[in-house]
Protein backbone atom coordinates (compact mmCIF):
# COMPACT_ATOMS: atom_id res chain seq x y z
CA UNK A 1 0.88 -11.83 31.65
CA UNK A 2 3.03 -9.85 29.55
CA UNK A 3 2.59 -5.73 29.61
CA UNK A 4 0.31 -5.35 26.81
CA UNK A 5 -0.53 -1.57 27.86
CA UNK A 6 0.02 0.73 25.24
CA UNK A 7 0.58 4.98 25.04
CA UNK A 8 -0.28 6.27 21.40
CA UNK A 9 0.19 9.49 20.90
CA UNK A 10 -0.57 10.45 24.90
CA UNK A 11 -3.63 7.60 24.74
CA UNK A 12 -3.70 5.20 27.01
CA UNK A 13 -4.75 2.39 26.29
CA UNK A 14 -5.13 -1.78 28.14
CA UNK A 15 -3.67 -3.52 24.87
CA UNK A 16 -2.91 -2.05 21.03
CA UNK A 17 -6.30 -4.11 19.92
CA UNK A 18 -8.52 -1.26 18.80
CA UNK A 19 -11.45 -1.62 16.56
CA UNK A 20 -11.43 0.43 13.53
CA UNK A 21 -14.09 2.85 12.57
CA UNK A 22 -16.81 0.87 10.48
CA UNK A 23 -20.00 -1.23 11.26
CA UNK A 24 -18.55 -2.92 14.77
CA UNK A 25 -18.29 0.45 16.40
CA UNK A 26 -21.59 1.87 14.91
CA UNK A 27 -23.56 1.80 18.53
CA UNK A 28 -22.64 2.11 22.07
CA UNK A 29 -24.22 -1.35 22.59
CA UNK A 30 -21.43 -3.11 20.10
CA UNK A 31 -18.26 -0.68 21.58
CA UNK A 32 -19.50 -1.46 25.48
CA UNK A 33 -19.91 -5.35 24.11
CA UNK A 34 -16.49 -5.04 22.95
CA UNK A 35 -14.43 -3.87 25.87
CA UNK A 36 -16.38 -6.74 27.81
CA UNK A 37 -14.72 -8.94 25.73
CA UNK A 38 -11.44 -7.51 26.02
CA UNK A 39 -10.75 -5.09 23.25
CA UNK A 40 -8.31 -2.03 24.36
CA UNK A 41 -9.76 1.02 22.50
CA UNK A 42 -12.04 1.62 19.63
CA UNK A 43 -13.03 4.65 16.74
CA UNK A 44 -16.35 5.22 16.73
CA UNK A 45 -17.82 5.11 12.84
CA UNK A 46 -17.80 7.99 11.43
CA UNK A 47 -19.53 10.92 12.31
CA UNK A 48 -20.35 13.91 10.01
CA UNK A 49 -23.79 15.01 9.00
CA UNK A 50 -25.48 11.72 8.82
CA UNK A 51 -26.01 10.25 5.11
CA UNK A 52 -28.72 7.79 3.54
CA UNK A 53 -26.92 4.12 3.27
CA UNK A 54 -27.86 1.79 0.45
CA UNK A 55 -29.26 -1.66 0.13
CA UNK A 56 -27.42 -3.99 -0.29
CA UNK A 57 -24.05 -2.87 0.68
CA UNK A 58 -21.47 -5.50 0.88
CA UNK A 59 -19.14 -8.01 -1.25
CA UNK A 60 -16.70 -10.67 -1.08
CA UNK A 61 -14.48 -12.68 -2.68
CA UNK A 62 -13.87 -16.37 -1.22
CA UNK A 63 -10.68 -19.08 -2.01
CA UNK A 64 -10.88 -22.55 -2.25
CA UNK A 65 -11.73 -23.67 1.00
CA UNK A 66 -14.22 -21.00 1.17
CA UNK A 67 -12.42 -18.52 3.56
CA UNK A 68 -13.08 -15.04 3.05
CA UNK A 69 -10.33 -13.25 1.51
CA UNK A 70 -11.26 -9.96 -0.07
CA UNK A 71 -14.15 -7.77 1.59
CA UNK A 72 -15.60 -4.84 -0.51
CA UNK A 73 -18.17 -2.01 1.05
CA UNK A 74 -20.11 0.96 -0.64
CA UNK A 75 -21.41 1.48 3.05
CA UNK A 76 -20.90 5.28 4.08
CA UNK A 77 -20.46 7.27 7.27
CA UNK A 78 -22.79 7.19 10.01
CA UNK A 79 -26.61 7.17 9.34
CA UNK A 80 -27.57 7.92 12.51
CA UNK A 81 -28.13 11.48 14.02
CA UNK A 82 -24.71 13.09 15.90
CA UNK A 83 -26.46 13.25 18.87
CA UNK A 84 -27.18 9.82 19.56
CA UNK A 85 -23.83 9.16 18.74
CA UNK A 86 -22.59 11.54 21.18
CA UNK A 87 -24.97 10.09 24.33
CA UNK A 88 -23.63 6.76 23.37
CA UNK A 89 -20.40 8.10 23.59
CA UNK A 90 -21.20 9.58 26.76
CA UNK A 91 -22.44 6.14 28.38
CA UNK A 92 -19.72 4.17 27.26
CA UNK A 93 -17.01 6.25 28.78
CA UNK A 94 -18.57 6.04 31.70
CA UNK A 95 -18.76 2.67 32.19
CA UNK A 96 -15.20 2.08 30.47
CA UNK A 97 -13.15 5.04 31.80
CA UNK A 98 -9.75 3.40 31.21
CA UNK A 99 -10.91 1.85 27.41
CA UNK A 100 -10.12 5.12 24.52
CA UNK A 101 -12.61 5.42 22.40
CA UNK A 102 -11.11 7.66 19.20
CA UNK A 103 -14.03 9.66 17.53
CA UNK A 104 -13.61 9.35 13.11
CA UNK A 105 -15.14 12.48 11.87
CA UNK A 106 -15.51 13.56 8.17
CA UNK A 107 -17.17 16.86 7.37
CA UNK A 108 -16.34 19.93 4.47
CA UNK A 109 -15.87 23.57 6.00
CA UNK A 110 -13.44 24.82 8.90
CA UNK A 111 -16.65 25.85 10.85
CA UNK A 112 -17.85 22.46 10.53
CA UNK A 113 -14.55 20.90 11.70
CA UNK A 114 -14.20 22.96 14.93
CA UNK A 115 -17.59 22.65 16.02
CA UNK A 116 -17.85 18.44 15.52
CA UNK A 117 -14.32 18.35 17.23
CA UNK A 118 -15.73 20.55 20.17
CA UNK A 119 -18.60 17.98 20.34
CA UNK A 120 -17.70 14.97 20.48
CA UNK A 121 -14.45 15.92 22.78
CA UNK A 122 -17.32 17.06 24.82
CA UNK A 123 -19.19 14.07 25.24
CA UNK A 124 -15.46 12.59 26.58
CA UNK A 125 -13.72 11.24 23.75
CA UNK A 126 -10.14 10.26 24.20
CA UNK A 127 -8.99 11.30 20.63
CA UNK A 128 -9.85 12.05 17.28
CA UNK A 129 -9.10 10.38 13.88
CA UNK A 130 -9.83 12.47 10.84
CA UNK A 131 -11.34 10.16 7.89
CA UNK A 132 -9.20 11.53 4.94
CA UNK A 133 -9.41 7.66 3.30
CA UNK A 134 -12.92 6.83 2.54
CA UNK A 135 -12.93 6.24 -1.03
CA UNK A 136 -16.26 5.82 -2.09
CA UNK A 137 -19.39 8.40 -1.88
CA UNK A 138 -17.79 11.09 0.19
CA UNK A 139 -15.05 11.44 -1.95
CA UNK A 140 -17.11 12.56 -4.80
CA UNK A 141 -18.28 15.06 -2.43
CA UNK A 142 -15.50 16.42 -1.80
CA UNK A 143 -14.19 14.53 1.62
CA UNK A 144 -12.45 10.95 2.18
CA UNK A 145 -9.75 10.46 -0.07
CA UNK A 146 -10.55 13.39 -1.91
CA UNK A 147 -8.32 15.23 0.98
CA UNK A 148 -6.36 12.13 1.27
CA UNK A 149 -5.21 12.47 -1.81
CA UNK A 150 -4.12 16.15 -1.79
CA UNK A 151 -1.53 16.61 0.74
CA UNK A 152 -1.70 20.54 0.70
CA UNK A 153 -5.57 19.94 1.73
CA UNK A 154 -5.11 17.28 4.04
CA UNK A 155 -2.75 19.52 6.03
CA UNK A 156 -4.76 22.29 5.41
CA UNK A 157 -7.57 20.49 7.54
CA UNK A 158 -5.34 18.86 9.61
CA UNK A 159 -4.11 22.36 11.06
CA UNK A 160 -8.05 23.42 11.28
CA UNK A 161 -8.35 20.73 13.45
CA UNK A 162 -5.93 21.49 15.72
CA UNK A 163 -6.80 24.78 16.18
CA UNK A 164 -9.32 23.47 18.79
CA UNK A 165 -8.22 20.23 19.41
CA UNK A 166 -7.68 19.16 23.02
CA UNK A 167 -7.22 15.29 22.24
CA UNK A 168 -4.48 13.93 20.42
CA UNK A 169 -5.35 13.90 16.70
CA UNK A 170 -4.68 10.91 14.43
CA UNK A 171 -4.84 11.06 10.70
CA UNK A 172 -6.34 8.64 8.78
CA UNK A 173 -4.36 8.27 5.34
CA UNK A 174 -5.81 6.73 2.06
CA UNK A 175 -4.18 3.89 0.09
CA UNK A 176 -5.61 5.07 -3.23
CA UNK A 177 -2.51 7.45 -3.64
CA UNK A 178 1.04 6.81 -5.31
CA UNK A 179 3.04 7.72 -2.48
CA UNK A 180 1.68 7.40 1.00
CA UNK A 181 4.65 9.16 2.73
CA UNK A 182 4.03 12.17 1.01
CA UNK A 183 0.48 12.31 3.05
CA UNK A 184 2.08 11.46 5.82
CA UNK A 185 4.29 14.41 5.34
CA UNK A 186 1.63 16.24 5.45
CA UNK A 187 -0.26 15.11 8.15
CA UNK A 188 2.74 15.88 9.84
CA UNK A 189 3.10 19.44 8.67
CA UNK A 190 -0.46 20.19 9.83
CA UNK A 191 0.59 19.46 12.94
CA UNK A 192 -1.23 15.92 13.66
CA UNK A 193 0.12 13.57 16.30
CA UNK A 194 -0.44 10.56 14.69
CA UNK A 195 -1.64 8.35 11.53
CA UNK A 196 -3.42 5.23 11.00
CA UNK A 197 -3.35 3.63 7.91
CA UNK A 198 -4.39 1.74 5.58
CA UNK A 199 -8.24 2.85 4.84
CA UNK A 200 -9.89 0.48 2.14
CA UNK A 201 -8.95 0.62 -1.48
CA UNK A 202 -11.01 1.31 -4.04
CA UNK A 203 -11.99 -1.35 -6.44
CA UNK A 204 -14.81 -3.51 -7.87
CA UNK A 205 -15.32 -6.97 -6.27
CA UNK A 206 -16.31 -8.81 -8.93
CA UNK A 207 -19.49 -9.11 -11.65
CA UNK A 208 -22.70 -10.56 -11.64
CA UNK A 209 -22.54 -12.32 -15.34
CA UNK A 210 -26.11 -13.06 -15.66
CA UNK A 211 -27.27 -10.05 -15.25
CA UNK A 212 -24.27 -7.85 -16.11
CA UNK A 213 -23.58 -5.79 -13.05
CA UNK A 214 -20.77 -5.88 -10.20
CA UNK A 215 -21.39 -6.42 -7.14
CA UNK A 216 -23.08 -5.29 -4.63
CA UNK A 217 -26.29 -4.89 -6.56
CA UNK A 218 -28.62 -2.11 -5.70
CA UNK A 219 -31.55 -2.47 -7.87
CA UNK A 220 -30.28 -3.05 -11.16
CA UNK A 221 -26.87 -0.63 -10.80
CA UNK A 222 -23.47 -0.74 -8.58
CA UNK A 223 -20.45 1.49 -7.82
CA UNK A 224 -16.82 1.00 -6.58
CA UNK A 225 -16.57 0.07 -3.31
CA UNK A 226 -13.90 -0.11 -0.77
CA UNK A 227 -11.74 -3.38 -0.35
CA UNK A 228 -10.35 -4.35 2.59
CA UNK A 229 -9.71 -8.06 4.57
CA UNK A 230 -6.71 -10.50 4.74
CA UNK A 231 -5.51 -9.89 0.97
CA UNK A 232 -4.94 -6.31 1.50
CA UNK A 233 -2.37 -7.06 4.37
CA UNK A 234 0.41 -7.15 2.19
CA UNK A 235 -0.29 -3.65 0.83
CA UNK A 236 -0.59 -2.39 4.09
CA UNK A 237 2.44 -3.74 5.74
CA UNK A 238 4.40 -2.12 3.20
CA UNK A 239 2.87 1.43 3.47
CA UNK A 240 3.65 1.26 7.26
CA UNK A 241 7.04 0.52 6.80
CA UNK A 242 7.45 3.25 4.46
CA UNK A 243 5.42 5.96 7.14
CA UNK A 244 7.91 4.37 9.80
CA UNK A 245 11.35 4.91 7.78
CA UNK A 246 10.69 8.68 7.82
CA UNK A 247 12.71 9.32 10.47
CA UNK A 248 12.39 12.78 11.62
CA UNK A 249 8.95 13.33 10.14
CA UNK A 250 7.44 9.98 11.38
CA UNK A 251 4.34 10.00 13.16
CA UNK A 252 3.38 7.13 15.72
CA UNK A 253 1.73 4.88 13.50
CA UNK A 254 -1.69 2.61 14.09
CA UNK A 255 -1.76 0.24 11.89
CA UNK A 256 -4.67 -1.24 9.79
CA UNK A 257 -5.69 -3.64 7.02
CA UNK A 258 -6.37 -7.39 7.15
CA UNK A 259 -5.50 -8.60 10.66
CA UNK A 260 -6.98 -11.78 11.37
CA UNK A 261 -5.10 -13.02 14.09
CA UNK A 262 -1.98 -12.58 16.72
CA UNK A 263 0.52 -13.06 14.03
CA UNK A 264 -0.65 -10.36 11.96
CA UNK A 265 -0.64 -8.17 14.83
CA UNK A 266 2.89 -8.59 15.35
CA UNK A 267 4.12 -8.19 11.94
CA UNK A 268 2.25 -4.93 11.94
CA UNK A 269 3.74 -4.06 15.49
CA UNK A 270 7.39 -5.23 14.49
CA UNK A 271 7.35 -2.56 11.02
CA UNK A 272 6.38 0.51 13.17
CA UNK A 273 2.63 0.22 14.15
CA UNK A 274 2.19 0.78 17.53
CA UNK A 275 -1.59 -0.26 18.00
CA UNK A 276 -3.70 -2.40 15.35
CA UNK A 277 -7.36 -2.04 14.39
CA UNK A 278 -9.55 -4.91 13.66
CA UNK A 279 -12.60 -4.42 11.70
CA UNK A 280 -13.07 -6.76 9.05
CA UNK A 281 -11.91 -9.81 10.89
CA UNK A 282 -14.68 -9.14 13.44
CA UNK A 283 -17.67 -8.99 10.80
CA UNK A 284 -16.78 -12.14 9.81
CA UNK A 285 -15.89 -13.87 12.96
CA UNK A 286 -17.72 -11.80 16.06
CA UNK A 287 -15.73 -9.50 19.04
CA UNK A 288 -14.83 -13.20 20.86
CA UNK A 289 -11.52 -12.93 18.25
CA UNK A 290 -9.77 -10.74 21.20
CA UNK A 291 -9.08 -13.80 22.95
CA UNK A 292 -6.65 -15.53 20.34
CA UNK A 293 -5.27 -12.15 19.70
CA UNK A 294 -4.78 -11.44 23.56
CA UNK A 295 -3.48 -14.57 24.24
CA UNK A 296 -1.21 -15.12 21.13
CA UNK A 297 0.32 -11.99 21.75
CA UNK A 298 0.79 -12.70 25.22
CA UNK A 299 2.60 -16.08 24.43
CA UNK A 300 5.23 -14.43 22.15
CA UNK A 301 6.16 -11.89 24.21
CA UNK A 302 6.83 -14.22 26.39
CA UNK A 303 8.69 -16.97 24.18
CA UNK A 304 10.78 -14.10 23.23
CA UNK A 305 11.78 -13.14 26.54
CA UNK A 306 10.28 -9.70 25.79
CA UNK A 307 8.11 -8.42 28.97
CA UNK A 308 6.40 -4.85 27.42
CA UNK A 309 5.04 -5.01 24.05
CA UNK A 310 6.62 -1.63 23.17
CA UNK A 311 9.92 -3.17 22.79
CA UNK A 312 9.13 -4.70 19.76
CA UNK A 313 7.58 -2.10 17.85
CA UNK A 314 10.08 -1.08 14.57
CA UNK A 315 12.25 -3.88 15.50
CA UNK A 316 11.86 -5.53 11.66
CA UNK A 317 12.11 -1.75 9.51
CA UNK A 318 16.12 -1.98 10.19
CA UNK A 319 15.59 -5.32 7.89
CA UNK A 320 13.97 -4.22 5.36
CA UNK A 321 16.20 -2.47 2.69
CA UNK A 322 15.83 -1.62 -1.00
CA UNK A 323 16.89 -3.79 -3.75
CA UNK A 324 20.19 -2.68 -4.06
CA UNK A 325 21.23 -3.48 -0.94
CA UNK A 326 20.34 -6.73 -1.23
CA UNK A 327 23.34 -9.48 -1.28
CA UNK A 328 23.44 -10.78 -4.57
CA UNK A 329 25.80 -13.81 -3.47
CA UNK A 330 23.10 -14.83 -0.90
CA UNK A 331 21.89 -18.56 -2.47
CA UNK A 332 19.58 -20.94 -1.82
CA UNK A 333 18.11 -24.31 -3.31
CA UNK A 334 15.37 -26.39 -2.60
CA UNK A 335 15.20 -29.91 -1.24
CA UNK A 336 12.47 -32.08 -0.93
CA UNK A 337 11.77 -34.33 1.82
CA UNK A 338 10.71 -37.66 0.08
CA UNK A 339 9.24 -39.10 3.30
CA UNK A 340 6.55 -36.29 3.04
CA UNK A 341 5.88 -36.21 -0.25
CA UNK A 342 2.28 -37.31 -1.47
CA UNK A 343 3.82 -37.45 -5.53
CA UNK A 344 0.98 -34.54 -6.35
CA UNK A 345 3.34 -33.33 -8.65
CA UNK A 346 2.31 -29.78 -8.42
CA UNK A 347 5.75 -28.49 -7.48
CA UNK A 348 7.52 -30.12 -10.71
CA UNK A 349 4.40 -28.66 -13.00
CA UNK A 350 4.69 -24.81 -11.29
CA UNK A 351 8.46 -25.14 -11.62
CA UNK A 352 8.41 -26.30 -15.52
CA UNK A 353 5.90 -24.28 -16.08
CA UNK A 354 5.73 -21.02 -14.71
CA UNK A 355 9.58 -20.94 -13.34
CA UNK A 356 13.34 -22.24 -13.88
CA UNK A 357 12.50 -25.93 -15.40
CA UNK A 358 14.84 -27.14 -11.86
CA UNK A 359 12.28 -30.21 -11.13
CA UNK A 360 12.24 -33.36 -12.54
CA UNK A 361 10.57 -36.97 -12.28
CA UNK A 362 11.83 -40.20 -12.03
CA UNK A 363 11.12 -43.09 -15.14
CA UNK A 364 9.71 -45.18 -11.96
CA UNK A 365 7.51 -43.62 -9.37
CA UNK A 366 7.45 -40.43 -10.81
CA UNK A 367 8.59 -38.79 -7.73
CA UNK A 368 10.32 -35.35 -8.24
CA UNK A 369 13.33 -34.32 -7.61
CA UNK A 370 15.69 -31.26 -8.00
CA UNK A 371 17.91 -30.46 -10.24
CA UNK A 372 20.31 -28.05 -8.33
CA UNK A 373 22.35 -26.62 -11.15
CA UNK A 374 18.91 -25.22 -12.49
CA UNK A 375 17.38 -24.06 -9.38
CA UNK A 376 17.80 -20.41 -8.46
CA UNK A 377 15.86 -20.48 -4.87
CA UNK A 378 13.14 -18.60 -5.74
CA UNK A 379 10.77 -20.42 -3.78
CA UNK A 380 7.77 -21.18 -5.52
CA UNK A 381 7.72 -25.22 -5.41
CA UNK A 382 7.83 -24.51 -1.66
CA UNK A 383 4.70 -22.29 -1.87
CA UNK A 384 2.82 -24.42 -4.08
CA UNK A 385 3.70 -27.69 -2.44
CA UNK A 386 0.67 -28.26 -0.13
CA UNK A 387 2.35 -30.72 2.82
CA UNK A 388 4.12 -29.13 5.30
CA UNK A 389 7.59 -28.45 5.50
CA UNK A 390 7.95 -30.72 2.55
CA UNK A 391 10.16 -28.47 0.72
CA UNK A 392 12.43 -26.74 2.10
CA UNK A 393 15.52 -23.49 1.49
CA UNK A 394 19.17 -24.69 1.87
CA UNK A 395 21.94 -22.55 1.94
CA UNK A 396 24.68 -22.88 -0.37
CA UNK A 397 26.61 -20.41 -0.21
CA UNK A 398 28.53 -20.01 3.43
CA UNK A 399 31.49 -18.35 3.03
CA UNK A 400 31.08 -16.00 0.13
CA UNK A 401 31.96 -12.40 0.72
CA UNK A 402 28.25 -10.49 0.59
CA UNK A 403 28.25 -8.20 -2.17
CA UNK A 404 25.33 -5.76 -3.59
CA UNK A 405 23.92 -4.58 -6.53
CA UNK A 406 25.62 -1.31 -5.27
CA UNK A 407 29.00 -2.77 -4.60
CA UNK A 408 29.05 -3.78 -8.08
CA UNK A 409 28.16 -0.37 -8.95
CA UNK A 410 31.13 1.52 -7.27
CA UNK A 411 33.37 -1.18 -8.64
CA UNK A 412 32.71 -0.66 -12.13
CA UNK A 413 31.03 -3.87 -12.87
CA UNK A 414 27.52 -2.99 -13.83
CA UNK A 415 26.51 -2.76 -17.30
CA UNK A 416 24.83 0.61 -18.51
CA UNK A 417 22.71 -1.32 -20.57
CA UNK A 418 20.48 -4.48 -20.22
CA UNK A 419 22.29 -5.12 -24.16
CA UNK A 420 25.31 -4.52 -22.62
CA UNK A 421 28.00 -7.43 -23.87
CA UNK A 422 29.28 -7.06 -19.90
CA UNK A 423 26.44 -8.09 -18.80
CA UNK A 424 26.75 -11.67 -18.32
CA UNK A 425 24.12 -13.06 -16.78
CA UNK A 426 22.45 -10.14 -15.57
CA UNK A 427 20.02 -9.59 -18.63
CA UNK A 428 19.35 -10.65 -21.95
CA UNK A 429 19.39 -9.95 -25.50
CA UNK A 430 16.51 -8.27 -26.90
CA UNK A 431 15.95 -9.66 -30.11
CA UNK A 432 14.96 -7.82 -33.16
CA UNK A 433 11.29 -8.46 -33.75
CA UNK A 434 12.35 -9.17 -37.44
CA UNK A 435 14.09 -11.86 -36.28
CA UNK A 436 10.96 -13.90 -36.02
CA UNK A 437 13.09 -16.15 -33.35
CA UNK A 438 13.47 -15.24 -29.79
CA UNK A 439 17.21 -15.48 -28.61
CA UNK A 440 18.42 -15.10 -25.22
């Protein structure tokens, strides 16, 4: 087997699949169940002084085929006395000595923070992860993504924290900010040795139309929740990358939000992350998930000819660029495979539709086809199309000299202005609304 054994931060851990602090690491029984099964590390829900949890708690949104996409909680911290936590703590170290387990804490004063971190480092954990995303019910008190949000208070606390800190201390930064780096700045400032990210975002999951109230429902009333689950991914992919191209002021990075399986894991690992946590994935499918994730791993690292998992953390941030950079003479077209296609016509309807009118239909069979002069590769009959490898990219354009948006630039050959006569086909007329008829 591949070398799947991971150092974050100075914690050592069997494999970068940690569960993330929410209900699966709510009780020594679940976290000792876990590492049975597999799992490399995991961060203990929350602890703070314990709060009174509503009923019902939870919401979803579901696609076609009825797979989960979109989870929402209004579920706090821990309910259950700090104490208990900490024996549990105790027991499962013992059993798992070579397994981290991260303790999340959220509490308010500096007094508060030292004494919780002296506790539970106590009772043997192996770090600490401060909870500066929640962003539902503690925030309005003050904690969560309140701090998150505030990077002169999150490193304010952060520094508290490490003023009696003997574990490595990981800071947990909230989506439900305009620019993440500038928390992880801060984090950084205060002196913390790592971040995870993303925590949940805050939203509303949807309404109950009949009796006209979102959802969850708790007796007649709701509240924003947090949202989390395989549609965040995207989000969260790009607000690691962005916490890993900090150069200098980057943190090692664990990364969160939406993994489902091995291939998730690896995109996360390849923009900077150097563990994963897992939590929704497990509510919905059970701890036994370890196994694909272990094993699919396992089998790319190998097919790659890569024998330590480090050695492919970052290895996709050099790739990603910003727009300008971007080579504008790069082209593509679509083809379509005829042999696979099952004449559903939904690429030539997206494409007419919603996109560059570069499908048509034959008089006969009514099989589509592409017009290439039209088509400017943009993908979407390929996304829509629901066989396989049906439609495909082609490359047109070997042998043209790259050139960028900013080569163009230092050459003198970008308009100032979208209504710019140079522009060519770069923009477009904006018409006068007197007009009455839109002109390109």
């Amino acid at each position: 087997m591949s070398n799947l054994k991971i150092n974050f931060a100075g914690i050592k851990s069997p494999n970068p699949f940690w569960l993330a602090s929410a209900p699966p690491t709510n009780s020594g029984y679940q976290v000792m169940k876990a590492f049975d099964m597999g799992w490399g590390g995991a961060v203990w829900k929350t602890m703070g002084v314990p709060v009174v949890n509503v009923s019902s708690r939870y919401g979803a949104i579901d696609y076609r085929d009825s797979r989960m996409v979109g989870f929402n909680n209004i579920e706090l911290i821990t309910d259950r006395p700090l104490k208990d936590n900490l024996k549990e703590i105790e027991a499962v170290k013992r059993r798992f000595p070579d397994n981290p387990i991260i303790g999340s804490l959220m509490v308010e004063s500096r007094e508060e923070w030292h004494q919780i971190v002296r506790d539970v480092e106590n009772a043997g954990v192996d770090g600490l992860e401060l909870n500066f995303g929640c962003p539902h019910g503690m925030c309005e008190r003050g904690m969560g993504s309140a701090v998150g949000q505030e990077p002169k208070l999150l490193e304010l606390i952060t520094s508290w924290v490490k003023e009696v800190a003997r574990t490595p201390v990981i800071v947990k930064l909230t989506p439900n900010i305009t620019d993440i780096t500038d928390a992880a700045r801060a984090a950084n400032q205060g002196g913390a040795d790592a971040i995870s990210l993303i925590n949940t975002i805050q939203s509303l999951m949807g309404v109950d139309i009949d009796r006209m109230v979102p959802y969850p429902v708790v007796d007649g009333k709701s509240t924003n929740g947090g949202y989390c689950g395989p549609a965040i991914k995207p989000i969260a992919l790009n607000m690691v990358r962005n916490c890993a191209q900090l150069g200098a002021e980057k943190l090692p990075i664990s990364g969160i939000g939406g993994i489902e399986n091995w291939r998730d894991a690896v995109e996360y690992l390849l923009l900077g992350a150097e563990t994963v946590q897992v939590c929704t994935a497990v509510m919905h499918y059970g701890f036994g998930i370890i196994r694909e994730l272990l094993s699919g791993l396992d089998d790319y690292l190998k097919n790659k000819n890569i024998h330590d998992v480090s050695e492919i953390v970052g290895k996709a941030v050099a790739n990603t660029t910003t727009w300008e950079n971007l080579n504008l003479n790069y082209q593509v077209v679509a083809a379509i495979d005829n042999s696979k296609c099952i004449q559903c016509q939904l690429c030539y309807t997206a494409c007419e539709d919603g996109a560059h009118q570069a499908i048509g239909l034959t008089e006969n069979n009514r099989i589509p086809y592409i017009i290439e002069e039209n088509c400017v590769g943009c993908n979407l009959c390929a996304i829509v199309c629901p066989v396989e490898d049906c439609i495909s990219m082609v490359r047109k354009d070997q042998g043209q000299t790259p050139e960028t948006w900013k080569d163009r630039l230092s050459a003198g050959n970008v308009p100032t202005s979208f209504n710019d006569p140079l522009a060519g086909g770069l923009g477009h007329h904006i018409p006068d609304p007197e007009d009455g008829i839109k002109k390109n």
